[in-house]
N, C-alpha and C. Protein backbone atom coordinates (compact mmCIF):
# COMPACT_ATOMS: atom_id res chain seq x y z
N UNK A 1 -35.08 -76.17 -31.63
CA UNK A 1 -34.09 -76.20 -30.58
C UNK A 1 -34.77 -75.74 -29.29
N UNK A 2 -34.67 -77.18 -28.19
CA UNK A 2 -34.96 -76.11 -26.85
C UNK A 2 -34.17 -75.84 -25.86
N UNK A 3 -34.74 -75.08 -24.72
CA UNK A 3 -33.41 -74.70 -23.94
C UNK A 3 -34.14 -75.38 -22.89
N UNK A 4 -33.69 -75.80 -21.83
CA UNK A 4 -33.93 -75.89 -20.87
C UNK A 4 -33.93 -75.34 -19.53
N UNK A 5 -33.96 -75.17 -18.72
CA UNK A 5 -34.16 -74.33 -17.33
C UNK A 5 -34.82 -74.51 -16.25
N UNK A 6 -34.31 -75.61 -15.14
CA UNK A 6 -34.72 -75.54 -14.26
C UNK A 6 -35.00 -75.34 -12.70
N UNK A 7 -36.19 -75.08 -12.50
CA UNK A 7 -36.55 -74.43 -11.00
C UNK A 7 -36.89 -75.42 -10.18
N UNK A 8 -36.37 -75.35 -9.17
CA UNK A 8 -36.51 -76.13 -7.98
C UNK A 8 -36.41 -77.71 -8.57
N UNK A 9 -36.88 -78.86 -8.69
CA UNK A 9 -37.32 -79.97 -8.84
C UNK A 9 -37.85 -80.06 -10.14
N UNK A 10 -38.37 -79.22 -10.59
CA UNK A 10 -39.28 -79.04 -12.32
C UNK A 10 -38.80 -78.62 -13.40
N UNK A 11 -38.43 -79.28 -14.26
CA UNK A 11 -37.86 -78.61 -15.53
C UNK A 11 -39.08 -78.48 -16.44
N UNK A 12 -38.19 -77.56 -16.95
CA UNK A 12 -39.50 -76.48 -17.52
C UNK A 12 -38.54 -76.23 -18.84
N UNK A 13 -38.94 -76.24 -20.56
CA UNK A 13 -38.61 -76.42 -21.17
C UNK A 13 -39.37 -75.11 -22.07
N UNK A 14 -38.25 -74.63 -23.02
CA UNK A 14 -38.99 -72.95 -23.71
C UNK A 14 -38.60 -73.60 -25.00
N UNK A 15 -39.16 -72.88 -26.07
CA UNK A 15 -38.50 -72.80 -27.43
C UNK A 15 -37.85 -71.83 -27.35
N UNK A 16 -36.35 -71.96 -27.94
CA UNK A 16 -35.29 -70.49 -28.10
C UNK A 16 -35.89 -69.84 -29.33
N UNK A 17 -36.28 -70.87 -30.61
CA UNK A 17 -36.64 -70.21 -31.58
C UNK A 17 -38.39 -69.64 -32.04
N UNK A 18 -38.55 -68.74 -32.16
CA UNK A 18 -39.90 -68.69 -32.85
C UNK A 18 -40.16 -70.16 -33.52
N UNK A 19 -41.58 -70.58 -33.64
CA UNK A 19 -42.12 -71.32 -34.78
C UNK A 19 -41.70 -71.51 -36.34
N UNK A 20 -41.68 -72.09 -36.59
CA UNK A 20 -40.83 -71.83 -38.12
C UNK A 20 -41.69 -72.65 -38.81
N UNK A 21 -41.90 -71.62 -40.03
CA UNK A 21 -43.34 -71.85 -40.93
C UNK A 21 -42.22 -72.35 -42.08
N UNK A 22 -42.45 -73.92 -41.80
CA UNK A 22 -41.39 -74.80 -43.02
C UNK A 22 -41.71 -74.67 -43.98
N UNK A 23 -40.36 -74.85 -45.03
CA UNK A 23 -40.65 -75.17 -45.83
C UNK A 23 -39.61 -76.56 -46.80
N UNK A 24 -40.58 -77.51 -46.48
CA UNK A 24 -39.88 -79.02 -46.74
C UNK A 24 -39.25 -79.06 -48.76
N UNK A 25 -38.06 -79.57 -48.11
CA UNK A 25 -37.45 -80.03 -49.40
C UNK A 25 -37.72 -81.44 -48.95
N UNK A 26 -38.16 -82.38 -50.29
CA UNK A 26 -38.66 -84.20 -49.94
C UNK A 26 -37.55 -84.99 -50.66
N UNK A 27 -37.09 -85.85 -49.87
CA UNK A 27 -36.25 -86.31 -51.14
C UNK A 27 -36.91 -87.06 -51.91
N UNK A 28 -36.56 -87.86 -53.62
CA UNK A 28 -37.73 -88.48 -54.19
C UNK A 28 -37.77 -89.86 -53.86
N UNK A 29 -39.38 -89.90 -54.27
CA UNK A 29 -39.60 -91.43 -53.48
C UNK A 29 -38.85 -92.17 -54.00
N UNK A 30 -38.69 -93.25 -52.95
CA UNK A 30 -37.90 -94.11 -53.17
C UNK A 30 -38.18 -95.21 -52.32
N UNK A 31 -39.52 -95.95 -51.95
CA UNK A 31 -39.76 -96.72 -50.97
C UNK A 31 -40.94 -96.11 -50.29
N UNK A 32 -41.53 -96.94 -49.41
CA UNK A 32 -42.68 -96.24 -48.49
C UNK A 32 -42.46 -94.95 -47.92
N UNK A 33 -41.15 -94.70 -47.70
CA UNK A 33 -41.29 -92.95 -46.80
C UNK A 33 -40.17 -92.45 -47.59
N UNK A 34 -39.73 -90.82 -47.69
CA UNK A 34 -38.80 -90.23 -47.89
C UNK A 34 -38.32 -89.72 -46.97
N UNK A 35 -37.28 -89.10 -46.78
CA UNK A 35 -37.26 -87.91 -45.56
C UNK A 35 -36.91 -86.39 -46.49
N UNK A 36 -37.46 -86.10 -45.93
CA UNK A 36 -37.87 -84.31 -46.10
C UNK A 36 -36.53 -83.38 -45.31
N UNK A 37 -36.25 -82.29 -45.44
CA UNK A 37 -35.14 -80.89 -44.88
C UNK A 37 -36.05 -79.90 -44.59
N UNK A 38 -36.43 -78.67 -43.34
CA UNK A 38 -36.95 -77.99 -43.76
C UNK A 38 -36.03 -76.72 -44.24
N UNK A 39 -36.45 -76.04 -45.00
CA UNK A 39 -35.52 -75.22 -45.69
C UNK A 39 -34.81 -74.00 -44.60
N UNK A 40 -35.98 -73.87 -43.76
CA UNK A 40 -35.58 -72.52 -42.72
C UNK A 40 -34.87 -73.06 -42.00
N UNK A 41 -35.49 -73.83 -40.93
CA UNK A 41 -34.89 -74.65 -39.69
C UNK A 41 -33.85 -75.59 -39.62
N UNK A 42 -34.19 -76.52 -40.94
CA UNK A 42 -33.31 -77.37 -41.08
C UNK A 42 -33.59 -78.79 -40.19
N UNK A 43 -35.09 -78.41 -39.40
CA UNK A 43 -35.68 -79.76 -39.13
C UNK A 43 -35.70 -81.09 -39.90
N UNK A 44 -35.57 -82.55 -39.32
CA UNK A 44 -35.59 -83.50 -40.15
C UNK A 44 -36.91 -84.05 -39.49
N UNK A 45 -37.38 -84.32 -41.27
CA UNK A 45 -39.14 -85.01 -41.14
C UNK A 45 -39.04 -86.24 -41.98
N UNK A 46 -40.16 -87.51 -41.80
CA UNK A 46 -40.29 -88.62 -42.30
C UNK A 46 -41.50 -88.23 -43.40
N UNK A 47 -41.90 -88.54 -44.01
CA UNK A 47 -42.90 -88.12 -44.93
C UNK A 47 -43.56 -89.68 -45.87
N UNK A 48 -44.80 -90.14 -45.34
CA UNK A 48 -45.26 -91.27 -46.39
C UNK A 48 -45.35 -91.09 -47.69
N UNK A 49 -45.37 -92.06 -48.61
CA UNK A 49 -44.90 -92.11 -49.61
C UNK A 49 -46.16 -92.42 -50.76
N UNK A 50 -46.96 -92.94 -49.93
CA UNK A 50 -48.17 -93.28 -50.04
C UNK A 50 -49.29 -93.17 -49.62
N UNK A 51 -50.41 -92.59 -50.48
CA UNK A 51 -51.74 -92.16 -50.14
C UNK A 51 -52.46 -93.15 -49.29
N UNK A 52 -52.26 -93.70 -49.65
CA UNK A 52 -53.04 -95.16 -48.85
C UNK A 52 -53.22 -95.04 -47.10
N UNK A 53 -51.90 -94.85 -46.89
CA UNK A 53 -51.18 -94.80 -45.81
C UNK A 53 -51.26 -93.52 -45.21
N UNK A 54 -51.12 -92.63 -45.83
CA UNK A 54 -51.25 -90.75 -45.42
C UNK A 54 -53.20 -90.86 -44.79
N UNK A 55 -54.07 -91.33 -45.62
CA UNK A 55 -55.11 -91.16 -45.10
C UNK A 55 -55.31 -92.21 -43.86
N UNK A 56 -54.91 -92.78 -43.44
CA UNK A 56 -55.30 -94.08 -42.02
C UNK A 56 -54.78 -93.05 -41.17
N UNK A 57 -53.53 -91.98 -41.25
CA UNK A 57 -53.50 -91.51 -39.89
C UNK A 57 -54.21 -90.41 -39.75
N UNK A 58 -55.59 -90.19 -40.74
CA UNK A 58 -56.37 -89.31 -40.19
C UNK A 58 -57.57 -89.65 -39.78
């Protein structure tokens, strides 16, 4: 979550929350991607499904 706040002409953008050291629930595969929960935050993540694919974006 961010907050926003701005000065003069410039927005300038903070995190309200600390960093949050996730921890993903995945749903099961079911196709090329799943989507993931993180347990703290409650962030939503895409997650490949496949190795194949996980290594090209490195």
């Amino acid at each position: 979550m961010l907050t926003r706040q701005e000065y003069g002409t410039v927005a300038v953008e903070e995190r309200a929350i600390p960093d949050c050291r996730h921890h993903w629930i995945i749903e099961a595969a079911n196709g090329p991607i799943s989507q993931g929960e993180c347990q703290n935050c409650h962030e939503i993540r895409e997650f490949s499904n496949s190795i194949i694919e996980a290594e090209r974006d490195y």
